[in-house]
N, C-alpha and C. Protein backbone atom coordinates (compact mmCIF):
# COMPACT_ATOMS: atom_id res chain seq x y z
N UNK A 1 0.85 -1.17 0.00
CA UNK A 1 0.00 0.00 0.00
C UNK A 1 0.88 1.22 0.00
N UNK A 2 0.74 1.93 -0.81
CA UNK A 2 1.14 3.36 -0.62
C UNK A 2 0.52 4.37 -0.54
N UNK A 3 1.22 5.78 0.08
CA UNK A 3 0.75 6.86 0.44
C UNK A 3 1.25 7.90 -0.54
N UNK A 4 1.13 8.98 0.05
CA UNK A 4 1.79 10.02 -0.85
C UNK A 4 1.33 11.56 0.79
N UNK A 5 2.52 12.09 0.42
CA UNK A 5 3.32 12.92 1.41
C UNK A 5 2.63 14.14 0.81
N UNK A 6 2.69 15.58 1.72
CA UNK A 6 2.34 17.23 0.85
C UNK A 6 2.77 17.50 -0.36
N UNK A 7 4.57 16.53 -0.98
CA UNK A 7 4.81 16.95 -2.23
C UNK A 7 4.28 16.30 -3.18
N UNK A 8 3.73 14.59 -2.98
CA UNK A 8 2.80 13.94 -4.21
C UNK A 8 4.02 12.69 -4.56
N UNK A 9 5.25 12.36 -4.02
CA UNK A 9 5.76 11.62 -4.03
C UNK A 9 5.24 10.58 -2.95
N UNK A 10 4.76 9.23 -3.70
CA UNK A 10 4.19 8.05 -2.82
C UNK A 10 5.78 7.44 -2.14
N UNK A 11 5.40 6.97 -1.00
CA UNK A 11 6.44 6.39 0.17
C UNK A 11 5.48 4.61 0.90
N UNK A 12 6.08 4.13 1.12
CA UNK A 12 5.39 2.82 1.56
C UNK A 12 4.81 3.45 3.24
N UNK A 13 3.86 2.70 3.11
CA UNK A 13 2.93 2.22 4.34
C UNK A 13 4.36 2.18 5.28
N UNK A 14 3.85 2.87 7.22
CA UNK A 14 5.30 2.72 7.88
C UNK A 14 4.71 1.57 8.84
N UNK A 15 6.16 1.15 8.98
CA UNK A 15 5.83 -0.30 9.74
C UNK A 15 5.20 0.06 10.86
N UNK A 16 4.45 -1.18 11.84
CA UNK A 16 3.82 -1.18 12.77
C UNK A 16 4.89 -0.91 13.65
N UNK A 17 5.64 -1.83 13.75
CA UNK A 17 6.65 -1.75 15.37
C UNK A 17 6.92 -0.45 15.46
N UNK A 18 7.81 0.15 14.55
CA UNK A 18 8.51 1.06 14.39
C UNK A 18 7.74 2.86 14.75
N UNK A 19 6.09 2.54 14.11
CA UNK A 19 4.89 3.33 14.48
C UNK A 19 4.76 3.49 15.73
N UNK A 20 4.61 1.97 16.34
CA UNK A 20 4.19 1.48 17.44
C UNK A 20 4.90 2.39 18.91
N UNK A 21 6.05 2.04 18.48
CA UNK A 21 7.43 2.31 19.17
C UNK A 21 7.60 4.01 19.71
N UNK A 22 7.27 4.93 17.94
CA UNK A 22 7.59 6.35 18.17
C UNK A 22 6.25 6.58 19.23
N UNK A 23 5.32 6.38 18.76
CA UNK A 23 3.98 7.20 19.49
C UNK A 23 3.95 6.84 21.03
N UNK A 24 4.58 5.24 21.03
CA UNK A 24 4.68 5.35 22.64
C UNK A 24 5.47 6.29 23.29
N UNK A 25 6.89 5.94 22.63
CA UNK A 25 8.01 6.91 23.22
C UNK A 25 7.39 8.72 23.32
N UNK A 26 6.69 9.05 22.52
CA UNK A 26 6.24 10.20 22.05
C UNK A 26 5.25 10.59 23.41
N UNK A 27 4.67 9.07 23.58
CA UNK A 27 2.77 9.76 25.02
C UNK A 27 4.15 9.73 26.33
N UNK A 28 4.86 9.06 26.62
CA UNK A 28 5.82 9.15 27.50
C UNK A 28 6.87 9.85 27.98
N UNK A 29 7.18 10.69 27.19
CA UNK A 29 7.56 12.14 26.79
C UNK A 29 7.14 12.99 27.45
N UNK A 30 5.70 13.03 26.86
CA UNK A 30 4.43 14.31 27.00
C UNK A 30 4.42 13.89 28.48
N UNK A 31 4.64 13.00 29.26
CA UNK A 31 3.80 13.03 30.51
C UNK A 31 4.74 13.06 31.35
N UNK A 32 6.34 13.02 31.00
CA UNK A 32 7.55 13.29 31.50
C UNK A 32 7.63 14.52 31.58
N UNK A 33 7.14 15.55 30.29
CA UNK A 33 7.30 17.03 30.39
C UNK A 33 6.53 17.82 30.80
N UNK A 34 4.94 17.16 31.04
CA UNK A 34 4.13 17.70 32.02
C UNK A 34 4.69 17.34 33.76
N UNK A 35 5.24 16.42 33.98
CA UNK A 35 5.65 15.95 35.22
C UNK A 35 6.92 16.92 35.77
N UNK A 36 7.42 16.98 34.80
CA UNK A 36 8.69 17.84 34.89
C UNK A 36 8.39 19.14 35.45
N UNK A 37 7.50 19.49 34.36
CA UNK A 37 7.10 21.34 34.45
C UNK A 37 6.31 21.44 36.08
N UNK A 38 5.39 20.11 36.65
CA UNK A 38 4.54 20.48 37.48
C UNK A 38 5.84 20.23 39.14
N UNK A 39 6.93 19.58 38.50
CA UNK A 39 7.78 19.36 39.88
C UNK A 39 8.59 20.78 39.96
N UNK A 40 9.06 21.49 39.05
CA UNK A 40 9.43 22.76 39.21
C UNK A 40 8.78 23.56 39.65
N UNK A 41 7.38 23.43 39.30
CA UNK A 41 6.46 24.52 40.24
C UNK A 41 5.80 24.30 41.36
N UNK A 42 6.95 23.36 41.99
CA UNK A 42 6.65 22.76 43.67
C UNK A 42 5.62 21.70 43.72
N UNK A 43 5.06 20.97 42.97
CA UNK A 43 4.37 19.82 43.20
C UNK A 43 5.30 18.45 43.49
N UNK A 44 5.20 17.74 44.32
CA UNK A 44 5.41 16.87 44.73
C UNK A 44 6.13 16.21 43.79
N UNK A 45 6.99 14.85 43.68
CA UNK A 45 7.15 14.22 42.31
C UNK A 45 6.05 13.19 42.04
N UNK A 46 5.97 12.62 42.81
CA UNK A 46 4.49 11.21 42.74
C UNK A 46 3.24 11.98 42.26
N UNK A 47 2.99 13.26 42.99
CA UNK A 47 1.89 13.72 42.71
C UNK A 47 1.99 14.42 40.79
N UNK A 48 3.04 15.07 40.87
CA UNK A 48 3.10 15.48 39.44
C UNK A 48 3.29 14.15 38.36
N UNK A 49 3.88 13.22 38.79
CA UNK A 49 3.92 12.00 37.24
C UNK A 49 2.17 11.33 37.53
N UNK A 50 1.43 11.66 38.57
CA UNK A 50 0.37 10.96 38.16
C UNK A 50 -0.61 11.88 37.60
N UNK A 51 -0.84 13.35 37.88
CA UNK A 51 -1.33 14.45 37.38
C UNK A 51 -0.94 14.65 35.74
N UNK A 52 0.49 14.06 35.72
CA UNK A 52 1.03 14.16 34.03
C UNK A 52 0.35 13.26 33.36
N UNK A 53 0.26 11.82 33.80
CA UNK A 53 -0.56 10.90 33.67
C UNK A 53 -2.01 11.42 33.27
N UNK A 54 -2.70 11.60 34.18
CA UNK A 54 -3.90 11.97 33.51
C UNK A 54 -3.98 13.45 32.81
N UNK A 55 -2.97 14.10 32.69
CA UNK A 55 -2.86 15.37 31.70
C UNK A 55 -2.85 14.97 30.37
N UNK A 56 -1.85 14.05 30.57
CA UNK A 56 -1.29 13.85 29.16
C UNK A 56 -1.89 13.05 28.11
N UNK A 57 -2.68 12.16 28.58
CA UNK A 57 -3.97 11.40 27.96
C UNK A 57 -4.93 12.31 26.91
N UNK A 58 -5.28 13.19 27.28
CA UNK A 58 -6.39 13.88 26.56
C UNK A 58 -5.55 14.99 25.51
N UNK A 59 -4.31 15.39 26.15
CA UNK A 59 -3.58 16.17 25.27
C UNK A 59 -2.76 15.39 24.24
N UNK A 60 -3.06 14.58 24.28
CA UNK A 60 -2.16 13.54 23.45
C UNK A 60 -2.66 13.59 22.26
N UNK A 61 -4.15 12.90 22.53
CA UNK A 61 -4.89 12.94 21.24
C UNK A 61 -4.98 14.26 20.45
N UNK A 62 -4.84 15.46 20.88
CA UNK A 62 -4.45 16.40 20.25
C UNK A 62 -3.39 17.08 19.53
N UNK A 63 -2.01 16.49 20.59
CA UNK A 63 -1.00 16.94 19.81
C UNK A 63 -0.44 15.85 18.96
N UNK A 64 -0.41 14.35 19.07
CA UNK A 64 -0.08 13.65 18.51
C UNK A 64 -1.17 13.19 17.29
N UNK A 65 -2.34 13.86 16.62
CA UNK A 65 -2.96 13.49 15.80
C UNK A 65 -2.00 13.15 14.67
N UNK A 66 -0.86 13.26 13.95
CA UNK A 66 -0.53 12.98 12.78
C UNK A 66 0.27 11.78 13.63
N UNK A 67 0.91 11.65 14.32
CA UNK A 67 1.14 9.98 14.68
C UNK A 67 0.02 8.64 15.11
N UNK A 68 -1.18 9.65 15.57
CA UNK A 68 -1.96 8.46 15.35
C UNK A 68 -2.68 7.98 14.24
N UNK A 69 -2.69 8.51 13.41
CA UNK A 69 -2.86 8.45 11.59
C UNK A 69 -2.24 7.29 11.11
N UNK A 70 -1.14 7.73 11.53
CA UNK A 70 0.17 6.83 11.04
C UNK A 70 0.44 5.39 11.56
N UNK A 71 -0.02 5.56 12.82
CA UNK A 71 -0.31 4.19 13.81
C UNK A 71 -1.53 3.29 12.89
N UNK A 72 -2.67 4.16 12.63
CA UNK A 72 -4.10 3.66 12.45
C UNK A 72 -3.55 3.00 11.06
N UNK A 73 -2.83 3.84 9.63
CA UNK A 73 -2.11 3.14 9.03
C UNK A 73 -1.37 1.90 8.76
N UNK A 74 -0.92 2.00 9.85
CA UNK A 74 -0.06 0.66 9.48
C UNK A 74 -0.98 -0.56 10.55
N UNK A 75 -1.77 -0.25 11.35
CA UNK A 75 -2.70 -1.46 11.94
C UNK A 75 -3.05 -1.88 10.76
N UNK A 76 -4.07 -1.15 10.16
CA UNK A 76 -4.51 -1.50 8.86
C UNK A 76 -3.91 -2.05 7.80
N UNK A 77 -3.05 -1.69 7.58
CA UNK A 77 -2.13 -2.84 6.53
C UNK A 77 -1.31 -3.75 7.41
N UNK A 78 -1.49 -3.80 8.60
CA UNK A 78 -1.09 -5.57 9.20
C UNK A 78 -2.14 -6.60 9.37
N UNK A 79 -3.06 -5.85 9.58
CA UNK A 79 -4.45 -6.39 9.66
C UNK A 79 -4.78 -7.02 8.32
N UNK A 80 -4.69 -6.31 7.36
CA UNK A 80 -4.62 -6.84 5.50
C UNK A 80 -3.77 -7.85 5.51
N UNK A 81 -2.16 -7.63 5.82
CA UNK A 81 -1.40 -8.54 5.70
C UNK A 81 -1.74 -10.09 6.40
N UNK A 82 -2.43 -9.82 7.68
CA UNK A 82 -2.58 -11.23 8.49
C UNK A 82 -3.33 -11.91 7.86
N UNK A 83 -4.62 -10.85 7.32
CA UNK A 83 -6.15 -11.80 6.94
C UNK A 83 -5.22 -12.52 5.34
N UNK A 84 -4.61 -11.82 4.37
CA UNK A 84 -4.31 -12.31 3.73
C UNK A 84 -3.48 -13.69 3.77
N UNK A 85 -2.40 -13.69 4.60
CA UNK A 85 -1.43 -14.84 4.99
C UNK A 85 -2.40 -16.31 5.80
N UNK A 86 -3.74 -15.40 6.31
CA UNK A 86 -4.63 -16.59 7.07
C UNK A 86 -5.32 -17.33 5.86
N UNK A 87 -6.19 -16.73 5.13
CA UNK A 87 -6.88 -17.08 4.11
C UNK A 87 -6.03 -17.88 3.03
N UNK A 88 -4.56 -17.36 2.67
CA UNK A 88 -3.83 -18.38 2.35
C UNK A 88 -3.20 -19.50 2.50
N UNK A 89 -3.26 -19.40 3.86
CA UNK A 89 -3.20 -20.83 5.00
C UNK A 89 -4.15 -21.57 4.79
N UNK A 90 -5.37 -21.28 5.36
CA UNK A 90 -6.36 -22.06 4.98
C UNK A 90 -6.55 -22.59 3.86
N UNK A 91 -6.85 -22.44 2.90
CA UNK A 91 -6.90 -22.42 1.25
C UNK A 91 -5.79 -23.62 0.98
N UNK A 92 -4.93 -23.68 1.93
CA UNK A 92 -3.45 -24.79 1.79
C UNK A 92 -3.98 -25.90 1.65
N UNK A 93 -4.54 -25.81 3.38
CA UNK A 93 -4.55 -26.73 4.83
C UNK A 93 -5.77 -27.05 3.73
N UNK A 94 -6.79 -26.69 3.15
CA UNK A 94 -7.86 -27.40 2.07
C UNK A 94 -7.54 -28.12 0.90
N UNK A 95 -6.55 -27.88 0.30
CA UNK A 95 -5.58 -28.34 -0.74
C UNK A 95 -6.32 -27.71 -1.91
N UNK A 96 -6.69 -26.47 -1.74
CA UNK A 96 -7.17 -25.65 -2.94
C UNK A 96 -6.41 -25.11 -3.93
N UNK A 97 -4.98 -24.83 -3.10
CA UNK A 97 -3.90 -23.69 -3.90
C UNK A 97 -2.88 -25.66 -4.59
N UNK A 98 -3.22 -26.50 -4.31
CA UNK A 98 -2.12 -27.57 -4.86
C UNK A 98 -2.89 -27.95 -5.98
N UNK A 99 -4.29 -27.95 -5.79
CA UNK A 99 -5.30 -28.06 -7.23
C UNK A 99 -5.04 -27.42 -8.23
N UNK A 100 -5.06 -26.10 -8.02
CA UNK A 100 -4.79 -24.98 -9.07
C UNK A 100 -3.29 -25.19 -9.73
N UNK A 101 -2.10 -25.23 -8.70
CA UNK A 101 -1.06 -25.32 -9.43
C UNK A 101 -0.61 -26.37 -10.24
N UNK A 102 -1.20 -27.40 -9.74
CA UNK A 102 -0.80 -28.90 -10.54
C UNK A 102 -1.83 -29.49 -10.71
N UNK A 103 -2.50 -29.58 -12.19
CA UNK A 103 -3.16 -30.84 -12.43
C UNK A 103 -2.80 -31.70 -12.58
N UNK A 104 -3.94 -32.51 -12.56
CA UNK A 104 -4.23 -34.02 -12.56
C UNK A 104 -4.03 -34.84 -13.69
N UNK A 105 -3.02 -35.87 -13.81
CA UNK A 105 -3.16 -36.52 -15.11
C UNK A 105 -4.52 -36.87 -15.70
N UNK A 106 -4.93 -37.08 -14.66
CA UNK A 106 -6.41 -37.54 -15.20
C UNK A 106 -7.48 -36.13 -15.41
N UNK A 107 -7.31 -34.95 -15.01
CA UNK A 107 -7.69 -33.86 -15.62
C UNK A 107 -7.22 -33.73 -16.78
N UNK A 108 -5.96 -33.72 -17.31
CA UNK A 108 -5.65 -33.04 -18.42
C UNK A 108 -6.27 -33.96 -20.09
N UNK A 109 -6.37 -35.25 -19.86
CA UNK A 109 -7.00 -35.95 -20.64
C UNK A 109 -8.75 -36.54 -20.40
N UNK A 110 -9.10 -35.77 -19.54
CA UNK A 110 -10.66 -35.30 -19.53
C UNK A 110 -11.13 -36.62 -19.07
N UNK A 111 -10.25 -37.81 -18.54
CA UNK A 111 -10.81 -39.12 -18.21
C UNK A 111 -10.35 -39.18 -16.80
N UNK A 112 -11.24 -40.24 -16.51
CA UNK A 112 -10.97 -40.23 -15.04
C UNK A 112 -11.81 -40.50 -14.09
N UNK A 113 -12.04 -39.99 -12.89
CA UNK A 113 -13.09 -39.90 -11.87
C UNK A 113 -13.78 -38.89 -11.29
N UNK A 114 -13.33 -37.52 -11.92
CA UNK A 114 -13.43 -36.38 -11.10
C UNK A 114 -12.53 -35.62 -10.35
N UNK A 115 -11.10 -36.66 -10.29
CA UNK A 115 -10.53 -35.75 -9.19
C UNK A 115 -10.39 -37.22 -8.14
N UNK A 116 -11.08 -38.06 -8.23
CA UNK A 116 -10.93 -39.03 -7.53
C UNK A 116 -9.67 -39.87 -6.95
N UNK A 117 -9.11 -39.49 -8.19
CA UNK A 117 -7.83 -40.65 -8.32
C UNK A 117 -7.00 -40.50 -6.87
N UNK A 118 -7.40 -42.06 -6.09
CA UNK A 118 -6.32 -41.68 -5.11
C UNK A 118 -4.81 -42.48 -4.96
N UNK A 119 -4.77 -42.59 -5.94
CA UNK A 119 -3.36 -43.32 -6.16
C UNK A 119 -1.82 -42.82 -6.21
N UNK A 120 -0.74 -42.61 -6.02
CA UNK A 120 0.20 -41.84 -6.07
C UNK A 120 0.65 -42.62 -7.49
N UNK A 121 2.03 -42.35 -7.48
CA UNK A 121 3.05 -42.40 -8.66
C UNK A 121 3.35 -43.67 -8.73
N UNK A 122 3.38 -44.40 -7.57
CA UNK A 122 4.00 -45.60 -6.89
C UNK A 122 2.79 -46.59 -7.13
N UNK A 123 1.61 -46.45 -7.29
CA UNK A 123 0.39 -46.82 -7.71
C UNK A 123 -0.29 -47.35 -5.90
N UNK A 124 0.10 -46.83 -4.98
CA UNK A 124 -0.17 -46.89 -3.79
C UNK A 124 -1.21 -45.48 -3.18
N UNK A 125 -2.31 -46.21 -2.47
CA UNK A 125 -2.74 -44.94 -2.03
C UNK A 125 -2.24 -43.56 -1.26
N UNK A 126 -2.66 -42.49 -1.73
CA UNK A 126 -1.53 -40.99 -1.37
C UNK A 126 -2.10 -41.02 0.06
N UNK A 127 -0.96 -40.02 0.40
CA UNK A 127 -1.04 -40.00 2.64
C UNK A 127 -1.88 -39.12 2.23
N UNK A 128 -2.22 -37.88 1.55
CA UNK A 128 -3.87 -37.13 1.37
C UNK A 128 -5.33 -37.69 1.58
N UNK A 129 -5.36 -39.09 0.88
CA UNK A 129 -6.29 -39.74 1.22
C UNK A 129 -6.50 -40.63 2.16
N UNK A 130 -5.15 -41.29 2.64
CA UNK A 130 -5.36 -41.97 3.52
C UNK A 130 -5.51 -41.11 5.07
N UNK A 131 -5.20 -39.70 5.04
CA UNK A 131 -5.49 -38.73 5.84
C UNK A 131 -6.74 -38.20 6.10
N UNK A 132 -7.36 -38.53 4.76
CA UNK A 132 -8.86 -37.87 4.30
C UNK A 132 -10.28 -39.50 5.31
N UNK A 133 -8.90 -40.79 5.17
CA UNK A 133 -9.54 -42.07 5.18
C UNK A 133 -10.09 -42.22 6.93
N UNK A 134 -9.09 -41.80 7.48
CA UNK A 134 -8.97 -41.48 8.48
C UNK A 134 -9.86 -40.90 9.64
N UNK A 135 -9.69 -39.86 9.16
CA UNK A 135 -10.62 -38.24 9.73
C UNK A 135 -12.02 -38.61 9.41
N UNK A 136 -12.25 -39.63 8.23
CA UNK A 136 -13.94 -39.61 8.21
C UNK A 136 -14.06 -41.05 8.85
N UNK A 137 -12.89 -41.59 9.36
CA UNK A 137 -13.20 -43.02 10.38
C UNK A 137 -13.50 -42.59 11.21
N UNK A 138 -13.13 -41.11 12.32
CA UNK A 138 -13.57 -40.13 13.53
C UNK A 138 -14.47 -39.38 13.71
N UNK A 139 -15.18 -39.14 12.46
CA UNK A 139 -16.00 -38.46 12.41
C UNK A 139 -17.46 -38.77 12.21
């Protein structure tokens, strides 16, 4: 997925960790420099990092809006990336994607059983079916 920046030059989607990583370092900051500012002006230290704490929460979402963009970004294209890598898993674990890439001798000359053939090379039944033989003995 790509973006494109104020000048119109597209840049890739930014990684999660790396997203992940600045915006934390970034809310932890903010509540270090509210903590900071409130211990110089004689507040306690415990009392000022927990006052920064809840300062810094609501100001966050304000000053950090273009990092949480950027966060929401790249969830979203990991989220794409997972469902994609799952759905391709599955699709495996079904033997959908080994159909497509390799036919069947007995497909390509239109004779046959359907797809039936459970015989290997060796003219012995394949561990697919005897896997398939199996699972419907348990079921």
């Amino acid at each position: 997925m790509s973006t494109s920046d104020d000048s119109g030059t597209p840049h890739a989607a930014p990684g999660l960790a790396s997203t992940l990583t600045l915006y934390a370092l970034a809310r932890i900051a903010l509540v270090g420099v509210i903590a900071a500012l409130l211990s110089v002006a004689g507040v306690p230290l415990l009392l000022s990092v927990l006052l920064g704490l809840i300062v810094a929460l609501p100001l966050s979402l304000v000053v950090f809006r273009s990092l949480r963009a950027r966060l929401d970004l790249a969830l979203g294209e990991a989220r794409r990336r997972r469902s994609a890598e799952r759905e391709s898993l599955r699709s495996r674990l079904r033997g959908e994607e080994a159909r497509r890439e390799e036919p069947r001798p007995a497909d390509l000359d239109g004779a046959g059983t359907g797809g039936d053939d459970v015989r290997g090379e060796d003219g012995q039944p394949s561990e697919q079916h005897a896997e398939r033989e199996a699972d419907a003995g348990r079921g």
